[in-house]
N, C-alpha and C. Protein backbone atom coordinates (compact mmCIF):
# COMPACT_ATOMS: atom_id res chain seq x y z
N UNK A 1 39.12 63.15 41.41
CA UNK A 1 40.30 63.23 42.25
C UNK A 1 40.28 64.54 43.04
N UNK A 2 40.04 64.50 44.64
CA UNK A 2 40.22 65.67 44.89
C UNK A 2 41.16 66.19 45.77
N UNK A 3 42.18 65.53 45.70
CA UNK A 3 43.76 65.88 46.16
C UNK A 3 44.79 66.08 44.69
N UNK A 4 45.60 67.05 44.76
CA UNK A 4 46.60 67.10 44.01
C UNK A 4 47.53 66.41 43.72
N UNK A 5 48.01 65.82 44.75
CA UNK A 5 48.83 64.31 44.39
C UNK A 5 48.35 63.60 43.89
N UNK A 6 47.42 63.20 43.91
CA UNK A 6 46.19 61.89 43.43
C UNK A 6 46.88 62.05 41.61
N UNK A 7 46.74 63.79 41.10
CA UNK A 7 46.90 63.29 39.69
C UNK A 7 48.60 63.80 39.51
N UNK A 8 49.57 63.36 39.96
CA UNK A 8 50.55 63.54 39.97
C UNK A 8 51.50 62.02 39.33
N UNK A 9 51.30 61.77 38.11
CA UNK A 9 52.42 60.90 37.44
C UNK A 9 53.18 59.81 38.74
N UNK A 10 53.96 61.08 39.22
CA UNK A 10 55.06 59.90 39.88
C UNK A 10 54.58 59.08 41.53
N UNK A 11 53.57 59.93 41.75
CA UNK A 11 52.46 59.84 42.87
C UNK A 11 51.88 58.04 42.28
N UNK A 12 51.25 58.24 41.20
CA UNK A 12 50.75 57.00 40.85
C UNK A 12 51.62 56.22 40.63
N UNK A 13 52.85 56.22 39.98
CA UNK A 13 53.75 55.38 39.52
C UNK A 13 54.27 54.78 40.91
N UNK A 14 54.69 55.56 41.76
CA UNK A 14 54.63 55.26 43.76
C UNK A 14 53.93 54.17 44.59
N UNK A 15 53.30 54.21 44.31
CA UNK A 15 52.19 53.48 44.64
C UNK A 15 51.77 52.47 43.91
N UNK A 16 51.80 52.21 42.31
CA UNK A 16 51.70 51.22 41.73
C UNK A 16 52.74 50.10 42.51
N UNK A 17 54.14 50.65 42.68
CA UNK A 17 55.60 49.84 42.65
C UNK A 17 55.42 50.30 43.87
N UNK A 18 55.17 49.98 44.83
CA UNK A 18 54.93 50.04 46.22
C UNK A 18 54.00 48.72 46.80
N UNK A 19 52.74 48.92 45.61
CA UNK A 19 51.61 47.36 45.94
C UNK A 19 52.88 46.28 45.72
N UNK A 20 53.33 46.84 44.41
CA UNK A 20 54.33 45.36 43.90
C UNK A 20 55.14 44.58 44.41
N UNK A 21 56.11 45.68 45.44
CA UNK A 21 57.11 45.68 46.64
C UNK A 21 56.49 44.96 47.45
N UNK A 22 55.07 45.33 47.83
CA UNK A 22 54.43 44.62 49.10
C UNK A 22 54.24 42.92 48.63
N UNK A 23 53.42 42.75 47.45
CA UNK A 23 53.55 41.95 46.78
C UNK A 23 54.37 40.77 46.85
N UNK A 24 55.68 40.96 46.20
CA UNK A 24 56.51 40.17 46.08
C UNK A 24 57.63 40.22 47.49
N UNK A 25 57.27 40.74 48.46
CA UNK A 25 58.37 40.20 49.65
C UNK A 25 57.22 39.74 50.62
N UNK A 26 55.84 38.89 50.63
CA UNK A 26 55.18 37.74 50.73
C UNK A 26 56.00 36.59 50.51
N UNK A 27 57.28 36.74 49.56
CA UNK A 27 57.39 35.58 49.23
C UNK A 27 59.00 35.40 50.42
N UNK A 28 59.44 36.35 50.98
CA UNK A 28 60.39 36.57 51.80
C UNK A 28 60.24 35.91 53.11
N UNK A 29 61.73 34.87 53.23
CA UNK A 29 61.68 33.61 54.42
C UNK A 29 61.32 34.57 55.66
N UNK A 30 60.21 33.76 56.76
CA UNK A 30 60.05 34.62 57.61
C UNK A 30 61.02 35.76 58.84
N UNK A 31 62.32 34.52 58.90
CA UNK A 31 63.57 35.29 59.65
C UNK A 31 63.62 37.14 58.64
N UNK A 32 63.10 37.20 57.88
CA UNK A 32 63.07 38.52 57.31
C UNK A 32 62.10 38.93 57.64
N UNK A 33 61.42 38.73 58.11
CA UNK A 33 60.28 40.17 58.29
C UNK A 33 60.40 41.07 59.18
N UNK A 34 61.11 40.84 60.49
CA UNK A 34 61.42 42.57 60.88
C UNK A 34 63.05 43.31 60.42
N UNK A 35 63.48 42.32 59.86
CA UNK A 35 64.55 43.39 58.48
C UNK A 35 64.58 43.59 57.69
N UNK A 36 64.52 42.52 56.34
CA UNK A 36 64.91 43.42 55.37
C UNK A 36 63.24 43.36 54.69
N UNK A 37 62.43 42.70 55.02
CA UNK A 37 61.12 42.74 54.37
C UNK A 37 60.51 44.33 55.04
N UNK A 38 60.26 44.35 56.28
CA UNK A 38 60.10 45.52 57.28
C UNK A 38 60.21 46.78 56.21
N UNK A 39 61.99 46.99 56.12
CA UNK A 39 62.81 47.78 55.43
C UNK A 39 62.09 48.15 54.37
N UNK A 40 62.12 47.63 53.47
CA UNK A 40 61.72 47.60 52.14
C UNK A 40 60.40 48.02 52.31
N UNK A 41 59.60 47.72 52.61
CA UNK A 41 58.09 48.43 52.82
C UNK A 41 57.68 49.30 53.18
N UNK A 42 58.93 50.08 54.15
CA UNK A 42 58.38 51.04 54.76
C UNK A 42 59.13 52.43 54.09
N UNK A 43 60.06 51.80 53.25
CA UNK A 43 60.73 52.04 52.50
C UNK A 43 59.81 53.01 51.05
N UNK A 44 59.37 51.76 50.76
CA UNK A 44 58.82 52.19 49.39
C UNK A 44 57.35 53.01 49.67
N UNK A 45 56.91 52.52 50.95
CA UNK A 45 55.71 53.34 50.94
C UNK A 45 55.97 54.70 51.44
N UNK A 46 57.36 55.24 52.27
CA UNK A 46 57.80 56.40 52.31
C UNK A 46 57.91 57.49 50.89
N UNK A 47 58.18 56.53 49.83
CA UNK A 47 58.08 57.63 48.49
C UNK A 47 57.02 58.14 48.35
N UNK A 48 55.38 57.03 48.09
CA UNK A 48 54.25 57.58 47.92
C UNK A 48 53.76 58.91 49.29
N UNK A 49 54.00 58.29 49.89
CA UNK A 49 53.52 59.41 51.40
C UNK A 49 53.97 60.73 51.40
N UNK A 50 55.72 60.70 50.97
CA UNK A 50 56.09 62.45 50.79
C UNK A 50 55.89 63.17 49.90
N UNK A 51 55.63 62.37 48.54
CA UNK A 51 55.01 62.84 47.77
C UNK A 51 53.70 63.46 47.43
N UNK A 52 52.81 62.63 48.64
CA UNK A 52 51.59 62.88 48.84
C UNK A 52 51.75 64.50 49.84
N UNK A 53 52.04 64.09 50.93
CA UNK A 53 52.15 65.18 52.11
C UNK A 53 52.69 66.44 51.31
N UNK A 54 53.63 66.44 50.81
CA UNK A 54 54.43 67.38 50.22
C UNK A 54 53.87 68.15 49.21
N UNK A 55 53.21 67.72 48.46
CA UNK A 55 52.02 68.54 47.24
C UNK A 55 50.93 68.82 47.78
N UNK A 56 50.57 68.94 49.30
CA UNK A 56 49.41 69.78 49.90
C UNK A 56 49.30 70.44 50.79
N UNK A 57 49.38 71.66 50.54
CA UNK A 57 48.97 72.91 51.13
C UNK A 57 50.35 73.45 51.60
N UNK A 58 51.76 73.02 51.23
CA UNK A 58 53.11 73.23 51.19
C UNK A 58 53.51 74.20 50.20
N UNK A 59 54.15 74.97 50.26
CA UNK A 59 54.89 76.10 49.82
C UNK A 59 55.60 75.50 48.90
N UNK A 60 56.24 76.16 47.80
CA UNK A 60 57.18 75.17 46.66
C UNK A 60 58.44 74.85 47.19
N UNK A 61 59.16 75.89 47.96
CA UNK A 61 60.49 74.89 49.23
C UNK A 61 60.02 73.78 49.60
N UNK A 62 59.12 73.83 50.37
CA UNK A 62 58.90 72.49 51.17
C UNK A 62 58.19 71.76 50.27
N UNK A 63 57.89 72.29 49.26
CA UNK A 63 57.62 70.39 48.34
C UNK A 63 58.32 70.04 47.51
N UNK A 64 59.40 70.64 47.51
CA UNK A 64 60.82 70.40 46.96
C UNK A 64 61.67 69.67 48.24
N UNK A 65 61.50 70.21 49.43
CA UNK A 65 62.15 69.21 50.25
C UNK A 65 61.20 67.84 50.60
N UNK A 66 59.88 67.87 50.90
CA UNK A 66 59.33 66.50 50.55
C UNK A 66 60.17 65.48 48.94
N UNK A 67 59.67 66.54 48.58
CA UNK A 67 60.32 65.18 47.40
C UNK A 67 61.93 65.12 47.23
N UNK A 68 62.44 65.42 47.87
CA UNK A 68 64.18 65.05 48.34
C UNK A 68 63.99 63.81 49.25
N UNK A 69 62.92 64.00 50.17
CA UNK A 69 62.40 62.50 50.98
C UNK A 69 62.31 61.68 50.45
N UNK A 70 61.63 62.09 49.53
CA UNK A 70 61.03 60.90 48.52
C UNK A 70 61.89 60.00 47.60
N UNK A 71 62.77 60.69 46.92
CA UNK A 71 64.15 60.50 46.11
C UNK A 71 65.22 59.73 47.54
N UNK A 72 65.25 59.99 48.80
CA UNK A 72 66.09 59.16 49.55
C UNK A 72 65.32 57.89 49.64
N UNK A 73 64.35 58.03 49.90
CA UNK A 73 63.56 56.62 49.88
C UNK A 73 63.85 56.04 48.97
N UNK A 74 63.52 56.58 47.50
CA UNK A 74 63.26 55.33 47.02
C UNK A 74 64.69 54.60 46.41
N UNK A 75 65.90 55.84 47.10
CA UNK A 75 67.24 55.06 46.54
C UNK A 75 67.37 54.33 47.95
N UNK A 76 66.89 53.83 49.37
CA UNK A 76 66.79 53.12 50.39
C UNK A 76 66.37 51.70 49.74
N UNK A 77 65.17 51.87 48.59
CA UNK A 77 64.66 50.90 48.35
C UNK A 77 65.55 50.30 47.15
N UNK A 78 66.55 50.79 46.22
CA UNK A 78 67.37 50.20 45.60
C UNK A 78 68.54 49.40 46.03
N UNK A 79 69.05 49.65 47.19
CA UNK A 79 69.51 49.11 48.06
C UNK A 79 69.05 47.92 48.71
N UNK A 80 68.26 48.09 49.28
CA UNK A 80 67.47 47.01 49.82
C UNK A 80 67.12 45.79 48.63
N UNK A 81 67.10 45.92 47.22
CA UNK A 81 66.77 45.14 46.44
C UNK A 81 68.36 44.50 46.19
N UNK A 82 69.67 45.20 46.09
CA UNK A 82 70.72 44.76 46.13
C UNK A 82 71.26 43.84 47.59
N UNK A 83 70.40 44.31 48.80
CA UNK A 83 70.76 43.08 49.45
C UNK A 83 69.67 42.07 49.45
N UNK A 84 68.53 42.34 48.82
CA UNK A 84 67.66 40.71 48.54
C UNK A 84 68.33 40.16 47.70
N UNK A 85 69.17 40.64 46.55
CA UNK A 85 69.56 40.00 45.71
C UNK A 85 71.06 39.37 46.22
N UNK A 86 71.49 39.88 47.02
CA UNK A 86 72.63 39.34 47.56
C UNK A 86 72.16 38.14 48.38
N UNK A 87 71.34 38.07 49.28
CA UNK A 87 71.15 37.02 49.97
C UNK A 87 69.93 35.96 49.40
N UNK A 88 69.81 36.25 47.90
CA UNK A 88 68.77 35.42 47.51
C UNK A 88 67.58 35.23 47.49
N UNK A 89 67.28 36.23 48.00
CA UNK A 89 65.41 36.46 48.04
C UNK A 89 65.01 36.84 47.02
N UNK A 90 65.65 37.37 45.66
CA UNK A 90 65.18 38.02 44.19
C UNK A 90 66.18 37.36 43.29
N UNK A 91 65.26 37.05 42.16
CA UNK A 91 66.42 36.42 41.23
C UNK A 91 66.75 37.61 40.35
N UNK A 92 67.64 37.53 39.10
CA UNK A 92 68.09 38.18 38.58
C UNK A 92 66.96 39.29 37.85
N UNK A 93 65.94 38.44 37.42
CA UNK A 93 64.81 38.83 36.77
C UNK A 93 64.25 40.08 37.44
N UNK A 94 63.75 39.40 38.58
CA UNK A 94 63.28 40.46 39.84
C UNK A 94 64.12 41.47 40.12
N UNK A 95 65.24 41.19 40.19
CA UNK A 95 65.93 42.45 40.50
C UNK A 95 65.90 43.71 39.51
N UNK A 96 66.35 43.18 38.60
CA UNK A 96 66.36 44.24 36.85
C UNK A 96 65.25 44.52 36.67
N UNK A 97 64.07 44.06 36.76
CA UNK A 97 62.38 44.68 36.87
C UNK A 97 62.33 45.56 37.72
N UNK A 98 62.44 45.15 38.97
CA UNK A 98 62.63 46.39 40.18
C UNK A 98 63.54 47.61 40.02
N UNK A 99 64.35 47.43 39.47
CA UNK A 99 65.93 48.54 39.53
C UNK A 99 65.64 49.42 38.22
N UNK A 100 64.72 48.70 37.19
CA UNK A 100 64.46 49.22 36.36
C UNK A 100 63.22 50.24 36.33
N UNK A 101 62.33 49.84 37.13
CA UNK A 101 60.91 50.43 37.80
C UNK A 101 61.38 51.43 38.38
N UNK A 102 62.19 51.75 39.54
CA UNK A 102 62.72 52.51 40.21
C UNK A 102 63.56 53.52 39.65
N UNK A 103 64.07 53.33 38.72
CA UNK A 103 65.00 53.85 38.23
C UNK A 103 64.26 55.41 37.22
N UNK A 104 63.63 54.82 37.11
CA UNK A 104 61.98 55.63 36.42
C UNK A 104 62.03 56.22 37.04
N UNK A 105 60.99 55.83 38.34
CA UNK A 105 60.67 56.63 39.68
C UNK A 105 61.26 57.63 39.76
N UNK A 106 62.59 57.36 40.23
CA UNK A 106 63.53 58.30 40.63
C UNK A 106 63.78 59.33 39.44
N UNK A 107 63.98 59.02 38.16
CA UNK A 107 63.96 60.03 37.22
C UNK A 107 62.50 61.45 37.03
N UNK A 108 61.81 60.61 37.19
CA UNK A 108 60.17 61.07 37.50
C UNK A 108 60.21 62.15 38.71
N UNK A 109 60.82 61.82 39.46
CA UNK A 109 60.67 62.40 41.24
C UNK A 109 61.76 63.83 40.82
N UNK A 110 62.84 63.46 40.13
CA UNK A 110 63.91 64.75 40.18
C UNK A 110 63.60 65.55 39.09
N UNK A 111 62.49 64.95 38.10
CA UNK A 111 62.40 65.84 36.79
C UNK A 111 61.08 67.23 37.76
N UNK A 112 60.36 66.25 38.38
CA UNK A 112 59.51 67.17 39.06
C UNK A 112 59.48 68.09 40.14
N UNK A 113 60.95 67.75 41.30
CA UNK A 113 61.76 68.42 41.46
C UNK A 113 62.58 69.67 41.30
N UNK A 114 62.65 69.68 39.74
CA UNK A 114 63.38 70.32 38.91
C UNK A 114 62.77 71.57 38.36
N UNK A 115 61.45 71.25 38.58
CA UNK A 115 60.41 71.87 37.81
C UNK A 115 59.55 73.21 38.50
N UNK A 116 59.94 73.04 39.83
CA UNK A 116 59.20 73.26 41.06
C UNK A 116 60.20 74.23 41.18
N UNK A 117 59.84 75.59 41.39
CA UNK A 117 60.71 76.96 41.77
C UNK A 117 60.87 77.04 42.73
């Protein structure tokens, strides 16, 4: 690995649940794809990216404000799963897998956050 993000926990965890995101809104009616499918993707792949950008060659402010990016994203993307689930594109299952995945994330993103002087 020869980037610093590369071995960064929530970096990988990002990106795991990012393929997944991409994944499962394949299955999203096409009248969604330049909203809420769009959304959601660009969404979730915004966490992995500031996380990435932000742990290289950035000062500890600014990779504390990258990962404030990162933490808005990926509560953009909890949202976005509350209106798939509102309009039926995720069943209950999907949703609580996702909200639960994320929910991580986001704990992951502010513990490291936290950590960072």
């Amino acid at each position: 690995m020869a980037f610093k993000f590369e071995r960064l926990k929530v970096w990988q965890m990002a990106i795991d649940l990012s393929g997944e995101i991409h994944e499962l809104t394949k299955k999203f009616p096409k009248k969604e794809m330049f909203v809420l499918t769009s959304q959601i993707q660009r969404a979730s792949d915004s966490v992995a990216l500031n996380i990435a950008e932000g742990s290289t060659g950035q000062t500890n402010p600014e990779f504390r404000r990258f990962l404030s990016i990162a933490l808005r994203s990926a509560i953009e993307v909890v949202c976005c799963f509350y209106l798939a689930k509102r309009r039926e594109l995720v069943d209950d299952i999907e949703f609580n897998y996702f909200y639960d995945k994320l929910t991580e994330l986001i704990k992951g993103i502010q513990a490291l956050k936290n950590s960072i002087k």
